[in-house]
Protein backbone atom coordinates (compact mmCIF):
# COMPACT_ATOMS: atom_id res chain seq x y z
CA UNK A 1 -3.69 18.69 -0.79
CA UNK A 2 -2.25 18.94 2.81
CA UNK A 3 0.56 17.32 4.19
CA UNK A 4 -0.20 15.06 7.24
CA UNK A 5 0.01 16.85 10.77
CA UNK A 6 3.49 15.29 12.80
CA UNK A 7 2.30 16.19 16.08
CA UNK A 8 0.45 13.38 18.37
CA UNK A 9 0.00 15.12 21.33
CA UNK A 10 -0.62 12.60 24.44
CA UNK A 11 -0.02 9.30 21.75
CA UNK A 12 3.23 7.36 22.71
CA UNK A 13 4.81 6.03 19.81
CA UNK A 14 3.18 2.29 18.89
CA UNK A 15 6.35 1.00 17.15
CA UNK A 16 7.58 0.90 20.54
CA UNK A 17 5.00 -0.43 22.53
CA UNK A 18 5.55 -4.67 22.11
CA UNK A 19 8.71 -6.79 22.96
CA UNK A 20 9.92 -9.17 20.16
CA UNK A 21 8.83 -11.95 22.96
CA UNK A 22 5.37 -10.74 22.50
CA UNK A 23 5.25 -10.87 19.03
CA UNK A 24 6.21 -13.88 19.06
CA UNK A 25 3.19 -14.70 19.96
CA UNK A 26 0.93 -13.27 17.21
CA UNK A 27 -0.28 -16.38 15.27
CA UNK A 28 -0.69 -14.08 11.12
CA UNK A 29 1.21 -14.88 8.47
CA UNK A 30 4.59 -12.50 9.22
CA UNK A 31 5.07 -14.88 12.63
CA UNK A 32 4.13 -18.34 11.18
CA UNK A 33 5.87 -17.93 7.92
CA UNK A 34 9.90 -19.03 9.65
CA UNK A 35 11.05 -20.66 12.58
CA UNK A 36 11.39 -18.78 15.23
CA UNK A 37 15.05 -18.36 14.74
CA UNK A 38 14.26 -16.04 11.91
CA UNK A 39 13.62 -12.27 12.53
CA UNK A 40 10.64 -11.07 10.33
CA UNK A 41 11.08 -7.71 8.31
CA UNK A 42 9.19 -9.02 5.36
CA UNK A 43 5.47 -9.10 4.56
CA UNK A 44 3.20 -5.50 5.43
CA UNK A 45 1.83 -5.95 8.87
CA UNK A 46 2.91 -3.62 11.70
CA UNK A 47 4.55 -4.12 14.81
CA UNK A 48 1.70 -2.72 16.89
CA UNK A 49 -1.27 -2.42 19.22
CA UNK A 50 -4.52 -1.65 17.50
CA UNK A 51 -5.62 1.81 18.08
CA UNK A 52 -7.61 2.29 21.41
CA UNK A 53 -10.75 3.70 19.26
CA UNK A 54 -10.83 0.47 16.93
CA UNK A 55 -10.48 -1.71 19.83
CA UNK A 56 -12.89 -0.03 21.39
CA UNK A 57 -15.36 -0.16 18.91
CA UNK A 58 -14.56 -3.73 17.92
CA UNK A 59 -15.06 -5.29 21.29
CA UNK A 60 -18.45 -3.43 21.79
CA UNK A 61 -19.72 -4.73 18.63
CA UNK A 62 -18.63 -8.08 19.97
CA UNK A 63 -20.48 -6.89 23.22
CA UNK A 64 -23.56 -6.66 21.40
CA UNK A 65 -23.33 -9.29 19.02
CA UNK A 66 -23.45 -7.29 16.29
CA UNK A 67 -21.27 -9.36 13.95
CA UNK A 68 -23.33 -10.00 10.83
CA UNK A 69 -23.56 -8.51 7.48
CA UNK A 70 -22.28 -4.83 6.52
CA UNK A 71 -24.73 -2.33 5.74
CA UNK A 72 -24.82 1.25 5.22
CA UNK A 73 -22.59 4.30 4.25
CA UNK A 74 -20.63 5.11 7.66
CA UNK A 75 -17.11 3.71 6.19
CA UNK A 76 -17.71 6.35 3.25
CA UNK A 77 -18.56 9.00 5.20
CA UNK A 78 -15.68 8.71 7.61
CA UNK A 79 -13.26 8.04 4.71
CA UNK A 80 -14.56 11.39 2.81
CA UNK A 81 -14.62 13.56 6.14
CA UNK A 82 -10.96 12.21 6.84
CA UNK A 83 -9.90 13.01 3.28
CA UNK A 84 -11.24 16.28 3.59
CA UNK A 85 -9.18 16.96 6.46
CA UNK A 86 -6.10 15.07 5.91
CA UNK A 87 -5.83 15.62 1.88
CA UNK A 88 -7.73 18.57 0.83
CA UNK A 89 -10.09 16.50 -1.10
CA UNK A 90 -13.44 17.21 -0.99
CA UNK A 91 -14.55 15.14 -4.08
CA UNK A 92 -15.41 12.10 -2.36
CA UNK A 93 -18.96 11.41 -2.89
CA UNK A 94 -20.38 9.31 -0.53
CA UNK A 95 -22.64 8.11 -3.47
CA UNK A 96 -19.84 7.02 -5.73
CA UNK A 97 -18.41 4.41 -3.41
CA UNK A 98 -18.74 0.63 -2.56
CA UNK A 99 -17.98 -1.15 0.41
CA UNK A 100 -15.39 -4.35 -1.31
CA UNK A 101 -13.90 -7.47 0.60
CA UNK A 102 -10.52 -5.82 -0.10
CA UNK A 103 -8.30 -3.64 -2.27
CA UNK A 104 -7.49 -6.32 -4.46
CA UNK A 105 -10.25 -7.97 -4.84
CA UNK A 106 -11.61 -4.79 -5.43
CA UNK A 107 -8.78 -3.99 -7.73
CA UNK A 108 -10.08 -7.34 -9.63
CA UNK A 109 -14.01 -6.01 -9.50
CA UNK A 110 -12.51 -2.41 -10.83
CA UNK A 111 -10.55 -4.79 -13.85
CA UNK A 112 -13.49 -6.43 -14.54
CA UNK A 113 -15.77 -3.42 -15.19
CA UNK A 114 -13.47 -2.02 -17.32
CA UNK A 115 -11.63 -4.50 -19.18
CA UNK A 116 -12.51 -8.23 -20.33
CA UNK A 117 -10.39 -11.52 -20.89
CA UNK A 118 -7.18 -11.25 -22.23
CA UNK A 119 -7.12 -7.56 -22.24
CA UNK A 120 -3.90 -5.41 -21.12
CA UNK A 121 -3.39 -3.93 -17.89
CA UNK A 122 -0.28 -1.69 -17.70
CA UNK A 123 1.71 -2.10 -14.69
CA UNK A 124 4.80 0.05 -13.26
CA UNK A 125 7.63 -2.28 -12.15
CA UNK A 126 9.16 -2.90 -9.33
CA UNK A 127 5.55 -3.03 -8.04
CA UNK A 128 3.75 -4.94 -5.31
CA UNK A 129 4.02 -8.63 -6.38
CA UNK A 130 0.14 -9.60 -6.06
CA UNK A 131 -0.34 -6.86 -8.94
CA UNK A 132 1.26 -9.45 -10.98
CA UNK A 133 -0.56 -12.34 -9.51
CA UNK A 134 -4.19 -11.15 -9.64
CA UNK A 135 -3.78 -9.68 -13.37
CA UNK A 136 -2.43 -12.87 -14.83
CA UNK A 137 -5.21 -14.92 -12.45
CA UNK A 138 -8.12 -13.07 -13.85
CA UNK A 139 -6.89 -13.64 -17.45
CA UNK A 140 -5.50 -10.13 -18.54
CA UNK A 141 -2.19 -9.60 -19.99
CA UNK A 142 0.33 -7.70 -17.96
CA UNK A 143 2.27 -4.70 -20.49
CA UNK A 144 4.66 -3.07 -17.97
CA UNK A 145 5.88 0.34 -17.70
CA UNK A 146 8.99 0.50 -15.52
CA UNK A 147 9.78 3.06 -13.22
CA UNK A 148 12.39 5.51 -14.57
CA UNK A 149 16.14 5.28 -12.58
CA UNK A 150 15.12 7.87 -10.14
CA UNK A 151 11.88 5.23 -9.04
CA UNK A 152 9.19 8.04 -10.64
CA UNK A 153 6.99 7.32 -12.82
CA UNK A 154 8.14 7.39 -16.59
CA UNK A 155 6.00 9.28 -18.32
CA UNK A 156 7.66 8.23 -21.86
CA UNK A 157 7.63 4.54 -20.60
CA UNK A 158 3.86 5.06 -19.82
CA UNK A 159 2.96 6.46 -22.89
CA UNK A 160 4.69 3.65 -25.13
CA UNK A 161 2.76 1.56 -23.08
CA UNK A 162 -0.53 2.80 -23.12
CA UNK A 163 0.12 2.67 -27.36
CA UNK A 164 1.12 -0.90 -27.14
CA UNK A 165 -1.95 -1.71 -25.47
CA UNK A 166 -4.42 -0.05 -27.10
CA UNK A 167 -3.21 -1.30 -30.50
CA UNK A 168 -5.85 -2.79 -32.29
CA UNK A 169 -8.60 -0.95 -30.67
CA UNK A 170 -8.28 -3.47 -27.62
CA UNK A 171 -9.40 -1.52 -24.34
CA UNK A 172 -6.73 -1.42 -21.73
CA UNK A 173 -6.39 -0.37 -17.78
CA UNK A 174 -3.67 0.85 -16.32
CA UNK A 175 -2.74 -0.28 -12.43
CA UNK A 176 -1.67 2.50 -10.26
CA UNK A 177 -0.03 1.91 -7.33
CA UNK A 178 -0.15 5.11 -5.35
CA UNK A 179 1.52 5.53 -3.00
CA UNK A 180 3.99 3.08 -4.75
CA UNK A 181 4.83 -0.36 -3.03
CA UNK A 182 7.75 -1.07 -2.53
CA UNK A 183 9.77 2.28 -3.34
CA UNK A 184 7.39 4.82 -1.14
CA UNK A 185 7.29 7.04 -3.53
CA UNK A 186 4.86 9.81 -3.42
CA UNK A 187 3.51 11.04 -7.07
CA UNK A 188 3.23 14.16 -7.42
CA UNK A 189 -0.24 16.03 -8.65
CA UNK A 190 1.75 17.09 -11.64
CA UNK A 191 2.92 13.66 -12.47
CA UNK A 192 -1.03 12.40 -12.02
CA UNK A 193 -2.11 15.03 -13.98
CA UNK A 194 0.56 13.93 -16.44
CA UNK A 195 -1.07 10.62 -16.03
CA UNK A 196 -4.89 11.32 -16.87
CA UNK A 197 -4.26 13.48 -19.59
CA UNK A 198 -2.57 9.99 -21.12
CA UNK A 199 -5.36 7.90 -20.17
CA UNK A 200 -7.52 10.09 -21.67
CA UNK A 201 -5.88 10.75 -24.83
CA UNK A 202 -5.40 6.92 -25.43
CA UNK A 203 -8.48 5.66 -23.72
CA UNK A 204 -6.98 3.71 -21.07
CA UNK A 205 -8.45 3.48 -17.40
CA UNK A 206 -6.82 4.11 -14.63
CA UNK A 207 -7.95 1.83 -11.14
CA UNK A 208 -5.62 3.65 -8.60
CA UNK A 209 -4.66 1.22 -5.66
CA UNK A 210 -4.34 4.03 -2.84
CA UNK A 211 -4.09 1.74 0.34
CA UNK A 212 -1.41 3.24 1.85
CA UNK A 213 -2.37 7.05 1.37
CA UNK A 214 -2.39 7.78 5.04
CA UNK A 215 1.09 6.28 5.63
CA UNK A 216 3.29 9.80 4.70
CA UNK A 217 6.98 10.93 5.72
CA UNK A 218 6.58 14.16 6.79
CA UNK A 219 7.08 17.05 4.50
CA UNK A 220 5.14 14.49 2.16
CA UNK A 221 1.65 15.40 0.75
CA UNK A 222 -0.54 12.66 -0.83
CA UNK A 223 -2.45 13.26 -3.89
CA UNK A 224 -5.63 11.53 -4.22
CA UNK A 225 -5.73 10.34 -8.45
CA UNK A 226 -9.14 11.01 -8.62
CA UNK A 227 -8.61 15.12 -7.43
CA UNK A 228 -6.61 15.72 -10.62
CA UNK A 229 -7.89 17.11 -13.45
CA UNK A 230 -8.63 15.02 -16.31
CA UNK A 231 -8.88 12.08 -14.20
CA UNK A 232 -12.76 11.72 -14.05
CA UNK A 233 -13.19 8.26 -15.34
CA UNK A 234 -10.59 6.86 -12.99
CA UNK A 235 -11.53 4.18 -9.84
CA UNK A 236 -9.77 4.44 -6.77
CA UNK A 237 -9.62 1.83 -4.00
CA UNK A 238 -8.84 2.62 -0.55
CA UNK A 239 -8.69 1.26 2.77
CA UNK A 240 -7.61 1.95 6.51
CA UNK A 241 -5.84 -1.45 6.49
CA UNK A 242 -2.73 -0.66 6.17
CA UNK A 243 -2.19 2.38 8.02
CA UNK A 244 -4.03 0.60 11.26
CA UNK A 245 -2.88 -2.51 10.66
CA UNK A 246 -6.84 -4.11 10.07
CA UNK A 247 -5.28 -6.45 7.13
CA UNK A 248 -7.41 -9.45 9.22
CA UNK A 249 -10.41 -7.23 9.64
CA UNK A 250 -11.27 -7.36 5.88
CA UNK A 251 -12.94 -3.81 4.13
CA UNK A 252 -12.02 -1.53 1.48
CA UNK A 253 -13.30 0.89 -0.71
CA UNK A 254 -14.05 1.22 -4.25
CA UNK A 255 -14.30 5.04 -5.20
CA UNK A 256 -15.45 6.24 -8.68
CA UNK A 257 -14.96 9.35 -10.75
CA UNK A 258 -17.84 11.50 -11.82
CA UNK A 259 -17.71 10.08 -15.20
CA UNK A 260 -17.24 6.47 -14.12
CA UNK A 261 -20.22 6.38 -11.58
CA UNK A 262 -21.78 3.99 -14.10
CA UNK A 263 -19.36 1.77 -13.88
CA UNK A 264 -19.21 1.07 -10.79
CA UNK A 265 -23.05 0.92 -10.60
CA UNK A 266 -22.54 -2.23 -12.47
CA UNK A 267 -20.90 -3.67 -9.67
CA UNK A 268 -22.70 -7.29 -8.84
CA UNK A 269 -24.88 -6.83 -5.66
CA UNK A 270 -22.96 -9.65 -4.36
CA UNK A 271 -19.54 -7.97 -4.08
CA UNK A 272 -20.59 -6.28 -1.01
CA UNK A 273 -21.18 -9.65 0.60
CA UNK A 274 -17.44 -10.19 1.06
CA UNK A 275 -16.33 -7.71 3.59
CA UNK A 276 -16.52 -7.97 7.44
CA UNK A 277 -18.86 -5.81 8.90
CA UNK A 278 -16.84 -6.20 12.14
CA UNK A 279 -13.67 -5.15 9.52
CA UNK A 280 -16.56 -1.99 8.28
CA UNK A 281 -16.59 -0.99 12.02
CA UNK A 282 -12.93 -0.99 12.66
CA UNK A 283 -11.97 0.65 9.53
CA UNK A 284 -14.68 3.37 10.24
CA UNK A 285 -13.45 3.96 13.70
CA UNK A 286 -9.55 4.31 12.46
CA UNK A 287 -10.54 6.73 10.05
CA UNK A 288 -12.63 8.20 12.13
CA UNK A 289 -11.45 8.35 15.91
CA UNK A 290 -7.89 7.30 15.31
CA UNK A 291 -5.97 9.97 13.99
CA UNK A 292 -3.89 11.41 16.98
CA UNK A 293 -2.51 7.24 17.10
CA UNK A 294 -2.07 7.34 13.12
CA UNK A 295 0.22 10.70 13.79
CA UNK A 296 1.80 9.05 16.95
CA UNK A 297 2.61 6.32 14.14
CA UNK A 298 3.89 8.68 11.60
CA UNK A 299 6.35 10.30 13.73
CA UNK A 300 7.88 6.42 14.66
CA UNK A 301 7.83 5.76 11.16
CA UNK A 302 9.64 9.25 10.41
CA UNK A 303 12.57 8.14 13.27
CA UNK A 304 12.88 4.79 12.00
CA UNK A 305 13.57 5.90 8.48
CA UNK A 306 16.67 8.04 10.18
CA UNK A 307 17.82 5.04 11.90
CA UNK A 308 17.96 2.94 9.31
CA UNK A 309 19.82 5.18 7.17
CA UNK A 310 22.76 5.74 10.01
CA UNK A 311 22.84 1.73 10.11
CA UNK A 312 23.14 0.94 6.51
CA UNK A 313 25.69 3.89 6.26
CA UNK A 314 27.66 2.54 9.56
CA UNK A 315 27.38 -1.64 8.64
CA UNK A 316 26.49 -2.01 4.97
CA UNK A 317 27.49 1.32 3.02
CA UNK A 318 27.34 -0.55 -0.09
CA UNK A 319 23.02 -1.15 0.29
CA UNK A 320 21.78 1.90 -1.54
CA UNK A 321 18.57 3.65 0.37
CA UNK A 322 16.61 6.29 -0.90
CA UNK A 323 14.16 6.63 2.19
CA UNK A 324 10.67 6.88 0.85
CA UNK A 325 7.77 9.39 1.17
CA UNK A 326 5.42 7.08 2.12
CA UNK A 327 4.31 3.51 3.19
CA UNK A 328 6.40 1.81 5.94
CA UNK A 329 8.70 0.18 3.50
CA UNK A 330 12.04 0.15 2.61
CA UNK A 331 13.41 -0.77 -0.74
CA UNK A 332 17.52 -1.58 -0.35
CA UNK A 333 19.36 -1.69 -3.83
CA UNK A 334 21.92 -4.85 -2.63
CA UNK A 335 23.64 -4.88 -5.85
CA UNK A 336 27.26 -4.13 -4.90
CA UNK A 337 27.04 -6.75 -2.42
CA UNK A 338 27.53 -9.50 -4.61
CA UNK A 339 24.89 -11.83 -3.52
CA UNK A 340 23.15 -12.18 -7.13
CA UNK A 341 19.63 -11.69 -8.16
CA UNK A 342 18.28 -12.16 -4.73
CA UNK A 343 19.90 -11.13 -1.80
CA UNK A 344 17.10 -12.08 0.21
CA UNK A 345 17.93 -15.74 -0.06
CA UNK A 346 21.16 -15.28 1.32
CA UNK A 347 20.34 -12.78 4.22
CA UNK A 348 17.66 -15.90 5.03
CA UNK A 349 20.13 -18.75 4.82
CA UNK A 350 23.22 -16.58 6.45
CA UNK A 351 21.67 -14.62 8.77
CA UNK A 352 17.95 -15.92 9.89
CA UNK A 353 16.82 -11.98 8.52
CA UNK A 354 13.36 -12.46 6.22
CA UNK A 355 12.99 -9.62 3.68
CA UNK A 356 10.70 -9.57 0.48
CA UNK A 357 12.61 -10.78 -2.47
CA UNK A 358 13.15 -8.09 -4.94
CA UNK A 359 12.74 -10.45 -7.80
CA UNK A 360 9.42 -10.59 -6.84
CA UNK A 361 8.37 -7.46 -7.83
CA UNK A 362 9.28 -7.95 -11.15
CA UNK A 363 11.17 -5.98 -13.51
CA UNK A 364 13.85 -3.28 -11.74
CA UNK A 365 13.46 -5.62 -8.85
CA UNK A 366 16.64 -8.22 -9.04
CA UNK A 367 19.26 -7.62 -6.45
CA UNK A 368 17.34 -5.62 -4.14
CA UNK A 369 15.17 -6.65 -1.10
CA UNK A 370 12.19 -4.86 0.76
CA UNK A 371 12.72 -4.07 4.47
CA UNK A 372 9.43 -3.43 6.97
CA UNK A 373 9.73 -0.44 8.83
CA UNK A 374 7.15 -0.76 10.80
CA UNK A 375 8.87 -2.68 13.84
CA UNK A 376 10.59 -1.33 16.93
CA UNK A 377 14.27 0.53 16.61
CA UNK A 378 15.73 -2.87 18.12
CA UNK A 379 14.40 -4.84 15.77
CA UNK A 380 15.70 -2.84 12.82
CA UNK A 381 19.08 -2.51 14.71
CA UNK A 382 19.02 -6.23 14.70
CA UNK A 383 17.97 -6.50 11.43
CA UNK A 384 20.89 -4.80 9.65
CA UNK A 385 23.06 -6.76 12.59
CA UNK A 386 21.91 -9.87 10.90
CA UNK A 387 22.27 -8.76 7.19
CA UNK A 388 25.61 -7.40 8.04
CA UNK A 389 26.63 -10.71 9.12
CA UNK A 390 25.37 -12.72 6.37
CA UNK A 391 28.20 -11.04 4.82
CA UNK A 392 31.26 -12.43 7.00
């Protein structure tokens, strides 16, 4: 497992590439959602031009007309020779994958191989909020494991899970988020080792939702689940969506362990009807042709992490940040502000800031709010302006 490479020689930094004016412009959710009065910090899209190689290969599929349904194995192949190369992981058998509309529908598809109604799936909170959403929607029961004070992974939590889950001889899956949304934390390949061994000795299986594995701090070093040992029978989903910013160019990945190839054999043919093929050639070019933009990113990502930690400490030294190892989120611990189970509300109404709730993400998550990195250094400055102010 290698750490990412920092340098992006000849790249200029994308966070810094678009004026607020033009992304006002942008018609996705994060610019529709408030009135224009509101600055957006909230939902996980980037402030950013695509990467010249997936616009390039985008347009000249639109060139050609080649817009209708996916086929083939070049996604797979470009996602195994970039985790090769980026992580160290050469266990990523082209055979063992399947293209999926997204990671969480292909989180569902994962569920429902290996789990049926009203069986457990063991979450860790604070976790993304659709983790809650989707589980509940496809009618399994959510048994969380909350994340110990130091936002790791509790490995006694998990295992008192795992036993309440499996008790009666129901079969159980357990929802990793890795790396985890919203606290960026990086698990380490003990912990995951840690983690299979548990799964195996209880029988619980683990669908690892790896989406933003390319998205590392540096000094960071992602560890793919499935590259642990004992973690064979583990499903993986992955995707270039987040760290190119493709979420409207739908495609993901569903990986499988050696020993759960069969499972995801089982997979109904028509699962692979939901992705865009134009989304399968834009995905396959970022992972492919757009590293040297993904570092360029990295770096932005690695500044902006600094910066907002001399803000908070300069205008709200009561917000406690722990800046993550991964993703291009911030989770802010607003507690000693006063402003009750969600601060968000109030940073809204006061000062026209949008941030994702902390209640949202469920347990561990009231009186805290998630900040999106990914923006220009004047938009975080103004950010923490605003938040500041809600105070007054």
């Amino acid at each position: 497992m290698t750490s990412n490479p920092q340098a992006a020689a000849g790249e200029p930094n994308p966070l810094r590439a678009l004026t607020l004016d033009r992304l006002r412009c942008r018609t996705s959710m994060k610019w529709r959602t408030y009135p224009e009065d509101v600055l957006p910090v909230w939902v996980a899209e980037m402030d950013v031009p695509l990467a010249a190689a997936v616009v390039r290969a985008v347009t000249d599929a639109l060139a050609l007309g080649d817009t209708g349904y996916p086929a083939g194995t070049a996604y797979a192949e470009a996602l195994a020779a970039f985790a090769e190369k980026r992580w160290g992981w050469d266990g990523l058998a082209v055979e063992r994958t399947r293209i999926v509309p997204d990671v969480m529908l292909g989180v569902v598809e994962m569920l429902r191989l290996v789990t049926g109604p009203g069986d457990p799936v063991v979450l860790n909170p604070p976790v993304y909020p659709p983790f809650f959403q989707f589980v509940t929607h496809m009618d399994r029961q959510v048994v969380e494991a909350p994340l110990g004070v130091d936002l790791r992974i509790d490995l006694g939590a998990l295992e008192d899970a795992f036993r309440r889950a499996v008790a009666g001889g129901r079969r159980a899956a357990y929802l990793l988020c890795s790396p985890h949304n919203p606290t960026g934390t990086v698990h380490t390949a003990a912990e995951l080792a840690a983690v299979a061994a548990l799964a195996e000795r209880y029988g619980v299986r683990v669908v690892a939702d790896e989406i933003h594995a390319p998205v590392v701090a540096a000094g960071a070093a992602f560890v793919p689940y499935l590259n642990v040992p004992g973690a064979e029978r583990g499903l993986s989903l992955m995707s270039a969506s987040k760290a190119w910013n493709l979420a409207g160019l739908k495609a993901a990945l569903a990986v499988a362990g050696p020993a759960s190839a069969a499972d995801l054999a089982r997979l109904p043919e028509e699962v692979g009807h939901g992705p865009s093929h134009v989304g399968v050639i834009a995905h396959t070019a970022a992972l492919r042709d757009g590293t040297a933009w993904l570092d360029a990113l990295l770096t932005g990502l690695d500044d902006n992490r600094g910066l907002l930690t001399g803000l908070l400490a300069e205008h709200l030294p009561a917000v406690g940040y722990r800046p993550g190892e991964a993703t291009y989120l911030a989770w802010l611990d607003c507690r000693e502000l006063g402003l009750g189970d969600d601060p968000a509300d109030v940073f809204l109404r006061r000062g026209r800031v949008a941030l994702s709730p902390g209640p949202d993400f469920g347990t561990g998550g009231t009186g805290h709010v998630r900040l999106n990195l990914a923006t220009s250094p004047e938009v975080i400055t103004e950010a923490v302006r605003r938040m500041a102010a809600a105070l007054g």
